[in-house]
Every structure is written in C-alpha cells, then in structure tokens.
N, C-alpha and C. Protein backbone atom coordinates (compact mmCIF):
# COMPACT_ATOMS: atom_id res chain seq x y z
N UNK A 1 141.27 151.53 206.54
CA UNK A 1 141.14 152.64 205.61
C UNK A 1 140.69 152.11 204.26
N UNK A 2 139.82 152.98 203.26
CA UNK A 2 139.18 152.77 202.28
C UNK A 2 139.59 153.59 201.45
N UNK A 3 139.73 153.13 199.83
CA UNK A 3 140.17 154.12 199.04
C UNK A 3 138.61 153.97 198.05
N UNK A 4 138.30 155.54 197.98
CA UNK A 4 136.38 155.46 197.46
C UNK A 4 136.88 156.06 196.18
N UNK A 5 136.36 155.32 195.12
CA UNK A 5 136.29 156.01 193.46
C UNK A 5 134.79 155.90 192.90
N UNK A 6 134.80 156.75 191.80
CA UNK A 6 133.53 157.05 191.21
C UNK A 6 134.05 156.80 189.76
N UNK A 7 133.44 155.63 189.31
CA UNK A 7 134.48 154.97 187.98
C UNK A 7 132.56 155.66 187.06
N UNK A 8 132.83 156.21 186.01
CA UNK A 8 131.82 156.60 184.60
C UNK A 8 132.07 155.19 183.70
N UNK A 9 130.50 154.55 183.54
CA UNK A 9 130.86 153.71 182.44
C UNK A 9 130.52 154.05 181.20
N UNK A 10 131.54 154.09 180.11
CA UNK A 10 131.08 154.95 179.21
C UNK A 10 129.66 153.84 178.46
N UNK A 11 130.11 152.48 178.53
CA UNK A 11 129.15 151.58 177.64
C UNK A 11 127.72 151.49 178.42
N UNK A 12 127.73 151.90 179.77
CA UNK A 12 126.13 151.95 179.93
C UNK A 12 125.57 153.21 180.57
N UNK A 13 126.51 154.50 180.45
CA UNK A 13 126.24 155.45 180.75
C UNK A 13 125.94 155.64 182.16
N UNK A 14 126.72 154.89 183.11
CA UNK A 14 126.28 155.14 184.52
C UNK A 14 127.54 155.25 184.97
N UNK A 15 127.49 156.06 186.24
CA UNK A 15 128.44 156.19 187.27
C UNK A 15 128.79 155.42 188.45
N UNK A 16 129.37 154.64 188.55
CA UNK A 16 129.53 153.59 189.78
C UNK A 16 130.66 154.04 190.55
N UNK A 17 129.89 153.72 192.37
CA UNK A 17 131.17 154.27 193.47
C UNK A 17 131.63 152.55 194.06
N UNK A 18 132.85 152.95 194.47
CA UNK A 18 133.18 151.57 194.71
C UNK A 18 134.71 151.95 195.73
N UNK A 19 134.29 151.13 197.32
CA UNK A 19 135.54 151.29 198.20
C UNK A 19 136.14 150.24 198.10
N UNK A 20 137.55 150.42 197.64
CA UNK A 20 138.42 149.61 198.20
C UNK A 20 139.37 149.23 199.18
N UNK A 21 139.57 148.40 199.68
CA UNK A 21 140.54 148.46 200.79
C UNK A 21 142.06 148.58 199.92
N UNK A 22 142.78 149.38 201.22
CA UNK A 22 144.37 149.68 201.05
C UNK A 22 144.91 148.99 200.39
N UNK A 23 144.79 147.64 200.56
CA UNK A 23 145.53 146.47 199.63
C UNK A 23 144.73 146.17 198.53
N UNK A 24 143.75 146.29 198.25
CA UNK A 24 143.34 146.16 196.52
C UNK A 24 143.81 147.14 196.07
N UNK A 25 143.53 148.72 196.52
CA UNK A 25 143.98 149.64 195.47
C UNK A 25 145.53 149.52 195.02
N UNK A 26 146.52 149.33 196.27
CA UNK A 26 147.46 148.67 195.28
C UNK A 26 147.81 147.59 194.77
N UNK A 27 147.40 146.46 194.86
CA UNK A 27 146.95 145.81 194.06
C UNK A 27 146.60 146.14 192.43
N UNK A 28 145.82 147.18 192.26
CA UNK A 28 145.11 147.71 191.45
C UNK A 28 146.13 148.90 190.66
N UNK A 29 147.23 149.62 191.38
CA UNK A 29 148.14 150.39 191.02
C UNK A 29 149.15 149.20 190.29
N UNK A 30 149.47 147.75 191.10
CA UNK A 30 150.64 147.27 190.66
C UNK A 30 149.96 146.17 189.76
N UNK A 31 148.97 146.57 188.55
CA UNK A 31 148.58 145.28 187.66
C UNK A 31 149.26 145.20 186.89
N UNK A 32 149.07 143.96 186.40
CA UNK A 32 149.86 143.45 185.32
C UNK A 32 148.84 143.09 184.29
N UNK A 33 149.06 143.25 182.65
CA UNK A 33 147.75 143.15 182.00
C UNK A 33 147.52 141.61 181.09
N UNK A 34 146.80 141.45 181.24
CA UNK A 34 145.97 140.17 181.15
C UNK A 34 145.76 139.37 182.74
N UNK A 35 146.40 139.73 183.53
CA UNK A 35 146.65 138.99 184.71
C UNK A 35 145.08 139.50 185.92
N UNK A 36 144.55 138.40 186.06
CA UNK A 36 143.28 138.72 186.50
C UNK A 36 143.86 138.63 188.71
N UNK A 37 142.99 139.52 189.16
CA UNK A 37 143.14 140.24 190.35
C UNK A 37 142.38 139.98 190.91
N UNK A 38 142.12 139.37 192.23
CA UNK A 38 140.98 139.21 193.16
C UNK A 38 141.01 140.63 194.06
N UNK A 39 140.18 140.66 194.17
CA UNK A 39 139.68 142.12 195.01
C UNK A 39 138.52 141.58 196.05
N UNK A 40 138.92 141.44 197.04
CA UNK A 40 137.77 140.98 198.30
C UNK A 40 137.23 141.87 198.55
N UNK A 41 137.73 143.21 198.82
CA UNK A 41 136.61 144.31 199.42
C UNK A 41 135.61 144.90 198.86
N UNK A 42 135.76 144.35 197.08
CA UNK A 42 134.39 144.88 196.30
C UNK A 42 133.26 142.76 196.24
N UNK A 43 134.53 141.84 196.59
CA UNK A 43 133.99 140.69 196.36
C UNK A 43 134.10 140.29 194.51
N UNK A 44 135.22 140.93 194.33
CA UNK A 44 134.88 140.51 192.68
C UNK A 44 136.12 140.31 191.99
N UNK A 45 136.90 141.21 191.41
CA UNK A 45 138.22 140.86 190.28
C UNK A 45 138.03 142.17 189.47
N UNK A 46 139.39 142.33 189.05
CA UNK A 46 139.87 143.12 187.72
C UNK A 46 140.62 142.28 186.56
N UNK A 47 140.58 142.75 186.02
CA UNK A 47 141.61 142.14 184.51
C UNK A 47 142.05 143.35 183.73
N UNK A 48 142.97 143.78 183.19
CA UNK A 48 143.62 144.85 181.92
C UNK A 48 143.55 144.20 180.73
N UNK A 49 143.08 144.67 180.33
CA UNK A 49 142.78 144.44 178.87
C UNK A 49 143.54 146.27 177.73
N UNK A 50 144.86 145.97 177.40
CA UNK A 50 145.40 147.36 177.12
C UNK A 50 145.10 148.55 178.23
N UNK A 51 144.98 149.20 177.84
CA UNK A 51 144.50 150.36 178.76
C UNK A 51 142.87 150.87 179.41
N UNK A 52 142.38 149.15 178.82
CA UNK A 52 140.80 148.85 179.83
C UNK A 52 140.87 147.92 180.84
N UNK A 53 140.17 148.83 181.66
CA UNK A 53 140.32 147.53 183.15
C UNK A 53 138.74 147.38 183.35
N UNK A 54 138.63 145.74 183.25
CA UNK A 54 137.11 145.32 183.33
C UNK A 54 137.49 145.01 185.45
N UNK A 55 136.61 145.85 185.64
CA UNK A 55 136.22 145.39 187.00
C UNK A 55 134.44 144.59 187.01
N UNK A 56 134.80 143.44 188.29
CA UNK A 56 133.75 142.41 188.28
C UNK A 56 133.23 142.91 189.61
N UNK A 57 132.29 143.08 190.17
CA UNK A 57 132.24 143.34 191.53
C UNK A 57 131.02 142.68 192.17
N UNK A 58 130.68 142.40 193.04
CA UNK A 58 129.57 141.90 194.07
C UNK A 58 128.67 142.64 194.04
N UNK A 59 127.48 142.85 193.62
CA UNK A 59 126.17 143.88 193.76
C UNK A 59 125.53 142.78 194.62
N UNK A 60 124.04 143.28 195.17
CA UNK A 60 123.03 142.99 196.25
C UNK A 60 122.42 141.76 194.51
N UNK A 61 122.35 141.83 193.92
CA UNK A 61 121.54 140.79 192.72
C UNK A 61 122.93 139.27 192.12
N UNK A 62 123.47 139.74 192.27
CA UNK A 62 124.74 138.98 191.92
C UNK A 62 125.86 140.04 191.68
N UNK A 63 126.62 139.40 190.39
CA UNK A 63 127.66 140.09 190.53
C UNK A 63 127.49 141.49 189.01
N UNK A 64 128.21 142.50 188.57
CA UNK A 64 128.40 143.72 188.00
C UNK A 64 129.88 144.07 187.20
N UNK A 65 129.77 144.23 186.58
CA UNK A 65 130.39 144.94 185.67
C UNK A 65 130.72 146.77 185.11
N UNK A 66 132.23 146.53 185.30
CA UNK A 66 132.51 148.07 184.72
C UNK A 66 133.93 148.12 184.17
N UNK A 67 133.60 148.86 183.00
CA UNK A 67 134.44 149.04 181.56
C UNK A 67 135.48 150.58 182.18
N UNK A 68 136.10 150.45 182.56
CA UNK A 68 136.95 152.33 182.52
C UNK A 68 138.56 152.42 182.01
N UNK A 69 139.18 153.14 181.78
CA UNK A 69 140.25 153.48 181.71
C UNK A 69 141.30 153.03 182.81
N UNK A 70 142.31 152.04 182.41
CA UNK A 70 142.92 152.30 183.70
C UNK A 70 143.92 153.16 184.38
N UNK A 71 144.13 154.16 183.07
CA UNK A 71 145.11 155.11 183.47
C UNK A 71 143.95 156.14 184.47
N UNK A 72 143.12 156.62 184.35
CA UNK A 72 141.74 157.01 184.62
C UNK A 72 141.53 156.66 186.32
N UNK A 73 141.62 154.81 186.10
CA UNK A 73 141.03 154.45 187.64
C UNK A 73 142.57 154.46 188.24
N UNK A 74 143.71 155.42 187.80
CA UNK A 74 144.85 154.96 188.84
C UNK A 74 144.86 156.37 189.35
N UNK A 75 144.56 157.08 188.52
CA UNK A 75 144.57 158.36 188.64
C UNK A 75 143.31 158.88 190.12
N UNK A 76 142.38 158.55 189.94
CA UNK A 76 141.23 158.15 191.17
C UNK A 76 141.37 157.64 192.67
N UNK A 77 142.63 156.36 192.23
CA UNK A 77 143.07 155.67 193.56
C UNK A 77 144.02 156.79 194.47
N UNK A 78 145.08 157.06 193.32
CA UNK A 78 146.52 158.03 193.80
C UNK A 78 145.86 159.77 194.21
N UNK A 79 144.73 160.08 193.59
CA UNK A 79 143.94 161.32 194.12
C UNK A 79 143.55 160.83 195.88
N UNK A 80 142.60 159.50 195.79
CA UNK A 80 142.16 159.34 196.97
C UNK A 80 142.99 159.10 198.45
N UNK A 81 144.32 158.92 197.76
CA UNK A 81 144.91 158.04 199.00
C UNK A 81 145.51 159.38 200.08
C-alpha cells in the first residue's frame, strides 16, 4: 500500500505528487526536527526545519527538491491513509 500526496511548492510555484510507502509516511508522521529521514520509496530524505519539511527525492535527472509545511504534509498523509 501507498500513501499518494500532492505537496504545492510555494518557492517554485509547482505542484509535486509523490507515493509513499506505509512506513515512510509514518516515518514522516513520527519526525523529529532537525533529524534527517531516509525515505526509500521516493529514493531521497526529509529534514524539519520548524514547521518546514525539506523533502529530497529521486527524479528521472537526479535528485529534487520540495519546501512545504509540515503540519500541511501530515495533514495529506492522515487524509490519505
């Protein structure tokens, strides 16, 4: 099972979808902030930075970046599940 979000970046004005597997999203529910997160099913990492969560992820060119809220992306996970 996959948990699918549609994270808005506000700094480059695009919308990015991104599945995670069961165990990243909580993972992703139980962060801790500054504490950086491997996430295999996007191939990349999170970090909290206050109430910003930089996600790193695997694109087809290398790797990607996205700036969102993390009250925002928990709210997305706990809708999807």
């Amino acid at each position: 099972m996959s948990v699918f979000v549609q994270i808005f970046d506000e700094g480059d004005g695009c919308t990015y979808s991104l599945h995670f597997s069961k165990e990243d999203a909580e993972k992703i529910l139980e962060a801790d902030e500054g504490k950086l997160i491997e996430l295999p099913s996007i191939g990349g990492n999170i970090v909290l930075k206050g109430d910003q969560a930089v996600i790193l992820y695997k694109s087809g060119s290398g790797h990607g970046s996205i700036y969102s809220s993390y009250a925002n992306l928990c709210s997305m996970i706990n809708e999807s599940e």
